[in-house]
N, C-alpha and C. Protein backbone atom coordinates (compact mmCIF):
# COMPACT_ATOMS: atom_id res chain seq x y z
N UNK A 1 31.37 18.26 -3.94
CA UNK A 1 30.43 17.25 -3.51
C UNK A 1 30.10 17.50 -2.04
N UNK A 2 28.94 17.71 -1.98
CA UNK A 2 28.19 18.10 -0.50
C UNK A 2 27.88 16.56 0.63
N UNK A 3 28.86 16.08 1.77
CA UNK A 3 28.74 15.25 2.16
C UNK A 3 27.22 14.96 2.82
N UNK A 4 26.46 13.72 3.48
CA UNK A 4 25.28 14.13 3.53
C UNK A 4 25.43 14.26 5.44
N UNK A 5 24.87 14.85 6.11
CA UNK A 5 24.95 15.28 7.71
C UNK A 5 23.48 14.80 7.81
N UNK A 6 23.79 13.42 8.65
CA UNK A 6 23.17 12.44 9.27
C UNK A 6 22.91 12.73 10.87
N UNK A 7 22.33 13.15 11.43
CA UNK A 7 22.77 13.33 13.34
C UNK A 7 22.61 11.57 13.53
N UNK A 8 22.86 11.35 14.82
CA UNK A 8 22.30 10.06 15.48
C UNK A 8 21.02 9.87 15.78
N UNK A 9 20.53 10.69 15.97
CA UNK A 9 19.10 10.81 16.50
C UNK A 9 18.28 10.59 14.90
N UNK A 10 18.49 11.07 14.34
CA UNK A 10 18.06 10.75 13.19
C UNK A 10 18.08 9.30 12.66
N UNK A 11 19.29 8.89 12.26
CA UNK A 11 19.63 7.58 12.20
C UNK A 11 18.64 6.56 12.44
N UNK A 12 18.59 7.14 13.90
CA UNK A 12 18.15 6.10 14.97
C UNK A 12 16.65 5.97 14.76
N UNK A 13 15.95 7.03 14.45
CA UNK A 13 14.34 7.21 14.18
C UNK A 13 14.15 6.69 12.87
N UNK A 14 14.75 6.82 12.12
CA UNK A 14 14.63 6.51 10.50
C UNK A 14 14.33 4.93 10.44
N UNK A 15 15.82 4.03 11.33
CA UNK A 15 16.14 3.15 11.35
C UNK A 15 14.54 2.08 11.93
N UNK A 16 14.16 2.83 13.14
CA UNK A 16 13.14 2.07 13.95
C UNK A 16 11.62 2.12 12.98
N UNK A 17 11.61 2.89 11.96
CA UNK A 17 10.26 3.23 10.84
C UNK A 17 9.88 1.50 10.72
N UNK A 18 8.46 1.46 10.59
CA UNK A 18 8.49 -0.28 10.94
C UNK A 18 7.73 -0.36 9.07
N UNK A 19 8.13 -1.19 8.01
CA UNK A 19 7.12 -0.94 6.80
C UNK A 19 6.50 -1.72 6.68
N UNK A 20 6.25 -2.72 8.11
CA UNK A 20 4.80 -3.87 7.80
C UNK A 20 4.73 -3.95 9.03
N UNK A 21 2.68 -4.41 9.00
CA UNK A 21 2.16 -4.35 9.65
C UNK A 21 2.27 -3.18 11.21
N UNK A 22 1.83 -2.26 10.43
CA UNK A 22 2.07 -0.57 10.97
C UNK A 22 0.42 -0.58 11.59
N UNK A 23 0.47 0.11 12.44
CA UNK A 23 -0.87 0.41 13.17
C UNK A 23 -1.81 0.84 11.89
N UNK A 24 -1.58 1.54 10.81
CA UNK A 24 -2.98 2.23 10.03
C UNK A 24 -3.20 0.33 8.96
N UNK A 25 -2.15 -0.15 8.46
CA UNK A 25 -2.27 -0.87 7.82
C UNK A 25 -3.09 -2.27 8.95
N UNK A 26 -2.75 -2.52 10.01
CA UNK A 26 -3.44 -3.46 10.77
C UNK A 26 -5.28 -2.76 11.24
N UNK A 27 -4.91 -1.88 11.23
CA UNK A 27 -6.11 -1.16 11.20
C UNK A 27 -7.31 -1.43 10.43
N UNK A 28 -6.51 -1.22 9.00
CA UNK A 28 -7.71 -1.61 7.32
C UNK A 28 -7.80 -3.13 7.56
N UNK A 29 -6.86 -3.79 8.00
CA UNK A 29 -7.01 -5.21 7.97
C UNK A 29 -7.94 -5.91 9.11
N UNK A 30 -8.50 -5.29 10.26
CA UNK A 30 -8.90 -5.55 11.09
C UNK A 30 -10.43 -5.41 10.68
N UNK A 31 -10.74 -3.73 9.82
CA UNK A 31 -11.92 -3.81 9.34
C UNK A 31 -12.39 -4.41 7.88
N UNK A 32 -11.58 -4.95 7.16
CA UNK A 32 -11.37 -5.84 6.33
C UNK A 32 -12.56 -7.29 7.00
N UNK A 33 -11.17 -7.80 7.49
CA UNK A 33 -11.78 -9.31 8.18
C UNK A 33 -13.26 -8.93 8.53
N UNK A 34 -13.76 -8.16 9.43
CA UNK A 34 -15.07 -8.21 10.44
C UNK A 34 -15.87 -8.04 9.04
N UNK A 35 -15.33 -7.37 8.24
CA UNK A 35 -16.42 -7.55 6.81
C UNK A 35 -16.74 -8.88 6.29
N UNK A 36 -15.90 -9.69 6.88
CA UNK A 36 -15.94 -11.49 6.00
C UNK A 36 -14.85 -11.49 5.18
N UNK A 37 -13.99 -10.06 4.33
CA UNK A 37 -12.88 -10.32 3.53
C UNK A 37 -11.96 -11.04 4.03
N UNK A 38 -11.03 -12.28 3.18
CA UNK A 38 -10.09 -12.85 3.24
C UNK A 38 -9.19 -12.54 2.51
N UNK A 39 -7.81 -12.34 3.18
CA UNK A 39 -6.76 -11.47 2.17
C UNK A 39 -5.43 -12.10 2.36
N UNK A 40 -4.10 -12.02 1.88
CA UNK A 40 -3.15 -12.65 2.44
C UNK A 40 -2.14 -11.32 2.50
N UNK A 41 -1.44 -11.32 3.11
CA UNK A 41 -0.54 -10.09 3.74
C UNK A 41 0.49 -10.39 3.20
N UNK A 42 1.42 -9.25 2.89
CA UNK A 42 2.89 -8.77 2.49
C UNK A 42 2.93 -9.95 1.36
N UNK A 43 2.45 -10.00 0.02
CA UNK A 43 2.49 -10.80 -0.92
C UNK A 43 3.66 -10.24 -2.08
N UNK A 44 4.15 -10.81 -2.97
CA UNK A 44 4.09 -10.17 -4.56
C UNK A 44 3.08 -10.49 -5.06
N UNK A 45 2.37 -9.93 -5.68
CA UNK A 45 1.21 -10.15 -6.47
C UNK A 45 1.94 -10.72 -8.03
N UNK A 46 2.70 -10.23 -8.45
CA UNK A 46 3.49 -11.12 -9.68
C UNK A 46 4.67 -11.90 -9.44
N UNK A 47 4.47 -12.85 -9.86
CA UNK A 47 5.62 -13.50 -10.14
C UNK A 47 7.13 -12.28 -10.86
N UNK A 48 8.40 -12.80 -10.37
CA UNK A 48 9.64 -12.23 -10.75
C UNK A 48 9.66 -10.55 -10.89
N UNK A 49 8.43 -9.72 -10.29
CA UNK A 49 8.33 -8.33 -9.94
C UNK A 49 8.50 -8.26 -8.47
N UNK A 50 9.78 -7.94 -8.26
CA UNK A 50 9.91 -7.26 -6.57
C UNK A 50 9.20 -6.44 -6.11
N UNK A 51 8.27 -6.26 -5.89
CA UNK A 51 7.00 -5.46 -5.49
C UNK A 51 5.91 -6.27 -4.39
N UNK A 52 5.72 -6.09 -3.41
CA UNK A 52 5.14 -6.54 -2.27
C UNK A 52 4.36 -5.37 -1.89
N UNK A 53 3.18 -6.48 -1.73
CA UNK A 53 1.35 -5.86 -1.43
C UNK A 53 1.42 -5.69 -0.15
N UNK A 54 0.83 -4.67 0.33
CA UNK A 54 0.20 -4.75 1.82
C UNK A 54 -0.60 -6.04 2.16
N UNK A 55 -1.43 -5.77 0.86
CA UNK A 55 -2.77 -6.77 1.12
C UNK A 55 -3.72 -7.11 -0.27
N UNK A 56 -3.25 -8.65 -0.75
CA UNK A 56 -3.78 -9.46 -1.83
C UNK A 56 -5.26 -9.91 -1.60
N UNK A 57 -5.26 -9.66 -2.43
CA UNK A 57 -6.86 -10.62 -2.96
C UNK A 57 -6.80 -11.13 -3.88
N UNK A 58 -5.84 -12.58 -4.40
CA UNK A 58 -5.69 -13.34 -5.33
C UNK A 58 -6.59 -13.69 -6.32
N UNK A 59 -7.97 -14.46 -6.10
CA UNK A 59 -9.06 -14.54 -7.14
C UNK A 59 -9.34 -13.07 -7.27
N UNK A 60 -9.39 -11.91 -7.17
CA UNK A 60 -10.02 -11.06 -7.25
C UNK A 60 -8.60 -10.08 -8.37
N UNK A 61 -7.79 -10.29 -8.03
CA UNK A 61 -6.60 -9.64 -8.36
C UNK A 61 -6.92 -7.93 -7.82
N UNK A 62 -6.47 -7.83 -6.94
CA UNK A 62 -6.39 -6.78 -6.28
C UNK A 62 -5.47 -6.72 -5.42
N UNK A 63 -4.34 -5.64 -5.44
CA UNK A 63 -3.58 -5.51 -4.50
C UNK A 63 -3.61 -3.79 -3.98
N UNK A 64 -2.95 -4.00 -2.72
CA UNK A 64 -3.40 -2.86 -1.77
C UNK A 64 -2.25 -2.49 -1.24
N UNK A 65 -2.06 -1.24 -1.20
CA UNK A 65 -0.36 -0.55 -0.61
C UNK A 65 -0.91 0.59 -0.16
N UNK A 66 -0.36 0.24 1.70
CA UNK A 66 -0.82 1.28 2.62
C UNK A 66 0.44 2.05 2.39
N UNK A 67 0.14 3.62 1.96
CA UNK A 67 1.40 4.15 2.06
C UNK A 67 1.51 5.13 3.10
N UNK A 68 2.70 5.49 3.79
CA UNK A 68 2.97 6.84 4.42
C UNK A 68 2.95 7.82 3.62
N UNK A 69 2.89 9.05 4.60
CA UNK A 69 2.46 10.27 3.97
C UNK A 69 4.00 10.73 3.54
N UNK A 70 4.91 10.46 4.79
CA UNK A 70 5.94 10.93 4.41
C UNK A 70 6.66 10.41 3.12
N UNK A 71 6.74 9.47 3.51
CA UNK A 71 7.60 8.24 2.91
C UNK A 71 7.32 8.18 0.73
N UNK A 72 5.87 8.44 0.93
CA UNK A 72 5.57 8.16 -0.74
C UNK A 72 4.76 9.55 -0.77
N UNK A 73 5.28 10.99 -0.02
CA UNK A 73 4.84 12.08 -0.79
C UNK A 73 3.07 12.51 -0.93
N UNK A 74 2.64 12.49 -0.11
CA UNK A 74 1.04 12.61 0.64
C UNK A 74 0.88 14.04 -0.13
N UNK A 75 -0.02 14.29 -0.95
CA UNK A 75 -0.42 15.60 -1.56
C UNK A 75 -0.82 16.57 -0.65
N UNK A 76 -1.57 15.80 0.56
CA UNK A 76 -1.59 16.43 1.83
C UNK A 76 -0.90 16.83 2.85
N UNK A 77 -0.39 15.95 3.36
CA UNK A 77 0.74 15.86 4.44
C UNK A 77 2.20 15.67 3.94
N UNK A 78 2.41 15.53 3.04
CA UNK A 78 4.02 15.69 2.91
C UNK A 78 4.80 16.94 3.61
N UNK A 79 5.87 16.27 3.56
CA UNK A 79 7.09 17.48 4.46
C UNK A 79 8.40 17.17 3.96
N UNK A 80 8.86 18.30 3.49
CA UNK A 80 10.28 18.07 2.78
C UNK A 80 10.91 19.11 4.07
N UNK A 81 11.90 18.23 4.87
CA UNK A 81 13.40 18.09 5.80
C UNK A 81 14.06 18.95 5.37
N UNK A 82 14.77 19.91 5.81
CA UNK A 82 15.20 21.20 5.90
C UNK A 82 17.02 20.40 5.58
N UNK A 83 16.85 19.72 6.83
CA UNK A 83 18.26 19.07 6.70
C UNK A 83 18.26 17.91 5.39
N UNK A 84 19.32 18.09 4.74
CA UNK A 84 19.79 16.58 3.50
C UNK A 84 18.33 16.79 2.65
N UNK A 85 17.87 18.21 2.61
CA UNK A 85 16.84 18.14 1.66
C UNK A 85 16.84 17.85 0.11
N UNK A 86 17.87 17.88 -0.70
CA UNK A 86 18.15 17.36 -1.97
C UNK A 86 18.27 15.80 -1.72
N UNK A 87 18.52 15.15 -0.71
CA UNK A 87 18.46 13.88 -0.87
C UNK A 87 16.96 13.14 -0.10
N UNK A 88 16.47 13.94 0.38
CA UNK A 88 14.96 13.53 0.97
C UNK A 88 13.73 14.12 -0.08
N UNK A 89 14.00 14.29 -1.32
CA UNK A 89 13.30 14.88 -2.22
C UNK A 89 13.57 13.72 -3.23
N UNK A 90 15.13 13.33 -3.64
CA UNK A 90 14.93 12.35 -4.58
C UNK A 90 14.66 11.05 -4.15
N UNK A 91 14.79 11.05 -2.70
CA UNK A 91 13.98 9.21 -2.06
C UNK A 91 12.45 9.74 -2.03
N UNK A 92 12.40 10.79 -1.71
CA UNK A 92 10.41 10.32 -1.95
C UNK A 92 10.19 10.51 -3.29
N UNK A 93 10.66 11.34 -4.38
CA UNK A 93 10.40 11.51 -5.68
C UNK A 93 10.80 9.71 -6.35
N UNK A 94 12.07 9.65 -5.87
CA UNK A 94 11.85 7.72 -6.44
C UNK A 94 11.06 6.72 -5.94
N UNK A 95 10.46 6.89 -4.80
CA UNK A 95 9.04 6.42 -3.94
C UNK A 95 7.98 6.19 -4.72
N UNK A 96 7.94 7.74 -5.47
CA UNK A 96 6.18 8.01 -6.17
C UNK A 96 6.96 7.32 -7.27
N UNK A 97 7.68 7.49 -7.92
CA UNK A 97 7.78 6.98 -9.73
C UNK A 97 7.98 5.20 -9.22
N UNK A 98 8.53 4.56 -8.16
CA UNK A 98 8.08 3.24 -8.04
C UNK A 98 6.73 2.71 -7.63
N UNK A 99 5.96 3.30 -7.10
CA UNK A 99 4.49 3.27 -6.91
C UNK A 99 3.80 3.19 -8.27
N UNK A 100 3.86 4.55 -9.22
CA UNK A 100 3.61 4.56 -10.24
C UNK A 100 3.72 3.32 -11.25
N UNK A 101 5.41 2.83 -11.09
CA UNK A 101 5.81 1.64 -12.20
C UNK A 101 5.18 0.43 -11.54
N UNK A 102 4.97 0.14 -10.43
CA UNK A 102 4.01 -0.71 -10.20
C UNK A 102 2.66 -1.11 -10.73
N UNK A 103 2.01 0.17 -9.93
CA UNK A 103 0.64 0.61 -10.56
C UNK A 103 0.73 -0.21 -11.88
N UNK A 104 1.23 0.13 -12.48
CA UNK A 104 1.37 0.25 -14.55
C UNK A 104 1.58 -1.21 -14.72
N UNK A 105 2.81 -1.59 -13.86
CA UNK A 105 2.97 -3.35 -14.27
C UNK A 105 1.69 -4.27 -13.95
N UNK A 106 1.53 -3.71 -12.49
CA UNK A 106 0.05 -4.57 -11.90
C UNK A 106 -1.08 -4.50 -13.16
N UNK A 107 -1.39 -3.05 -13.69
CA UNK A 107 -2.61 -3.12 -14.64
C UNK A 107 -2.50 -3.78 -15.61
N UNK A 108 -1.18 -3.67 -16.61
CA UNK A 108 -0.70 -4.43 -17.64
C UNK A 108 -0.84 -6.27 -17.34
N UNK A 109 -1.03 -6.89 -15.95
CA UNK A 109 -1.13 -7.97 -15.92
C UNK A 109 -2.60 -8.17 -15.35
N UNK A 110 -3.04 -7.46 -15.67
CA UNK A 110 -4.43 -7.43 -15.01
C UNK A 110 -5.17 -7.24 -13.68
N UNK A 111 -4.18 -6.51 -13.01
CA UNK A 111 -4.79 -6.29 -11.46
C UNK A 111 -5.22 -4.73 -11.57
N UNK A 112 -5.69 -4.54 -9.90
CA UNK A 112 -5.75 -3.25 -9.72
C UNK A 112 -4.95 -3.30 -8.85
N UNK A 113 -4.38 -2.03 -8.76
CA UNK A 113 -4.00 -1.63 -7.25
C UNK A 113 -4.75 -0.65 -6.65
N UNK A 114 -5.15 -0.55 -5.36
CA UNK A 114 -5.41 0.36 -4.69
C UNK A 114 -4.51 1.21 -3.65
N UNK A 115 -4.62 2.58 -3.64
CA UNK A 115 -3.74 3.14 -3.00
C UNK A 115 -4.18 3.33 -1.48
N UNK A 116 -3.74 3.14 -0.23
CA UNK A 116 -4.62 4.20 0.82
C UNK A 116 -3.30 4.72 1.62
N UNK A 117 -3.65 5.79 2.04
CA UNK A 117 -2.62 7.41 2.31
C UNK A 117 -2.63 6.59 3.75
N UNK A 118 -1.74 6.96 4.77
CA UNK A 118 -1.85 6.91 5.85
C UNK A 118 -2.81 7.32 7.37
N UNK A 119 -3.40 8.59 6.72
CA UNK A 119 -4.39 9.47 7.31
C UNK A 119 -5.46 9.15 7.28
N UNK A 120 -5.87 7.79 6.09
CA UNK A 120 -7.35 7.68 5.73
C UNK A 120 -7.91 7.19 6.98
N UNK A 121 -9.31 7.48 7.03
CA UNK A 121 -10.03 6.32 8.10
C UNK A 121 -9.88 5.19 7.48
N UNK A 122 -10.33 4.10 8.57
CA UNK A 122 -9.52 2.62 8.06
C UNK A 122 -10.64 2.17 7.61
N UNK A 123 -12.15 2.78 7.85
CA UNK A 123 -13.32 2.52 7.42
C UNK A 123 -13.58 2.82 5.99
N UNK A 124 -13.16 3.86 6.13
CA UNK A 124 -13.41 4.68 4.54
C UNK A 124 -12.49 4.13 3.94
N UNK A 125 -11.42 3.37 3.63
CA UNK A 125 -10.64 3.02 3.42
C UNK A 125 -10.83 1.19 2.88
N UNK A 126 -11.41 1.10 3.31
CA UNK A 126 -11.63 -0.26 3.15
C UNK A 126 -13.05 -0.69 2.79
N UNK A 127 -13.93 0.35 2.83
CA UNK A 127 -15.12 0.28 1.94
C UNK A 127 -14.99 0.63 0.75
N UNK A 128 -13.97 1.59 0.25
CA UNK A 128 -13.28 1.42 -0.74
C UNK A 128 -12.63 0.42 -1.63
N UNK A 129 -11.37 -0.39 -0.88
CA UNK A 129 -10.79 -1.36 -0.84
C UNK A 129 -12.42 -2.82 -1.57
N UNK A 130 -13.11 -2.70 -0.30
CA UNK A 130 -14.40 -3.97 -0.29
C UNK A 130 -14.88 -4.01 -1.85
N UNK A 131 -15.42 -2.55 -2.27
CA UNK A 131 -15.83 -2.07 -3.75
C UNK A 131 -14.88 -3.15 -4.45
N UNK A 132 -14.51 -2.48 -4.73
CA UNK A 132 -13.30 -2.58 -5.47
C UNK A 132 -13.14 -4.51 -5.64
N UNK A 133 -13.28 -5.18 -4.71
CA UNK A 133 -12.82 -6.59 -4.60
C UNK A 133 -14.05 -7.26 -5.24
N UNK A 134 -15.48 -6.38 -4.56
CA UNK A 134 -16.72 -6.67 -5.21
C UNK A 134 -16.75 -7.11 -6.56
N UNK A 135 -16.52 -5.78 -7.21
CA UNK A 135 -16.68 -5.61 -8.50
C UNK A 135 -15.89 -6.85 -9.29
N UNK A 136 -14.79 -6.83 -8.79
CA UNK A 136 -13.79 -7.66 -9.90
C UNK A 136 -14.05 -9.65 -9.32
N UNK A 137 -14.67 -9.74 -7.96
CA UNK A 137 -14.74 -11.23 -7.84
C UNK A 137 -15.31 -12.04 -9.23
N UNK A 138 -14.67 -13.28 -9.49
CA UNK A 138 -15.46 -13.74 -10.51
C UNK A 138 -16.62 -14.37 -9.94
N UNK A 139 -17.45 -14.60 -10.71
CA UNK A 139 -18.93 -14.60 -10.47
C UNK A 139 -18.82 -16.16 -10.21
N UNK A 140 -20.24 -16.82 -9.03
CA UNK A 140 -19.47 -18.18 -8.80
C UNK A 140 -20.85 -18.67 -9.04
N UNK A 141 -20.86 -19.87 -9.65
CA UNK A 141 -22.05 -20.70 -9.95
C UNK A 141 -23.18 -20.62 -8.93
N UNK A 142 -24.41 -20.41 -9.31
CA UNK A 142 -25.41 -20.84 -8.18
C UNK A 142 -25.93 -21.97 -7.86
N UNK A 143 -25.61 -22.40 -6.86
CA UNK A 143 -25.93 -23.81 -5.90
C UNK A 143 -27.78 -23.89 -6.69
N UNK A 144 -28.00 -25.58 -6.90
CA UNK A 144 -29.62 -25.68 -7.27
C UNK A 144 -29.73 -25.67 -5.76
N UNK A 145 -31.26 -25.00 -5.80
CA UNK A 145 -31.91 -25.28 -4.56
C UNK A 145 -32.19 -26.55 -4.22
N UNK A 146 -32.38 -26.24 -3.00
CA UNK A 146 -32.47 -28.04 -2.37
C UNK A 146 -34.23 -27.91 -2.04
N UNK A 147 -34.48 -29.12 -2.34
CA UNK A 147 -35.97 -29.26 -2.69
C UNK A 147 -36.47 -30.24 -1.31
């Protein structure tokens, strides 16, 4: 059994990783709002599923998970650690297959999820996101004109 070799410095960087409200995720949320979207932050979108949204859109059922590149395996930017690399392969490999079982539970109850990578523009990213909320709002009665 291969013990795992942790430095301090490591530790210590790992430890300070912040997983809410991160500069890219306040970012989408900043160009969110100036759009008029209203959203509520760090939600579960289901009841009795431990799974927490970046960012809900309740009538709309849409939830949103800003992910790191590192962290959930970026097709782009990923980097597999030279050091404790058998164990930094099966935390991001169990990363993506919990993303995934999400994904699957959210659809099965009728949401979407949307994914955005860390790298995205927060623009492109959230005109995406906007779509997306578009499409699925339920449609709301039209006011009679006032005469």
């Amino acid at each position: 059994m291969r013990v795992l070799e942790t430095t301090e410095a490591t530790r210590s960087r790992m430890s300070r990783q912040s997983s809410r409200d991160t500069g890219v995720e306040m970012a989408l949320r900043r160009v969110l709002h100036a759009a008029g979207l209203r959203y509520r932050v760090h939600r579960r979108p289901l009841k009795g599923v431990r799974r927490e949204a970046d960012i809900v859109f309740g009538p709309a059922k849409v939830a949103v998970f800003v992910d790191g590149c590192f962290w959930h395996g970026c097709p782009e930017h990923a980097t597999w650690p030279k050091r404790n690399s058998a164990f930094w392969r099966e935390k991001i490999e169990t990363n993506r297959a919990r993303d995934r079982n999400t994904d699957a539970r959210l659809e099965e109850a009728g949401w979407v999820s949307v994914r955005v990578w860390e790298h995205e523009s927060a623009i492109e990213a959230a005109d995406r996101v906007a779509a997306v909320v578009a499409a699925r709002r339920p449609a709301r009665p039209r006011a009679d004109p006032i005469s």
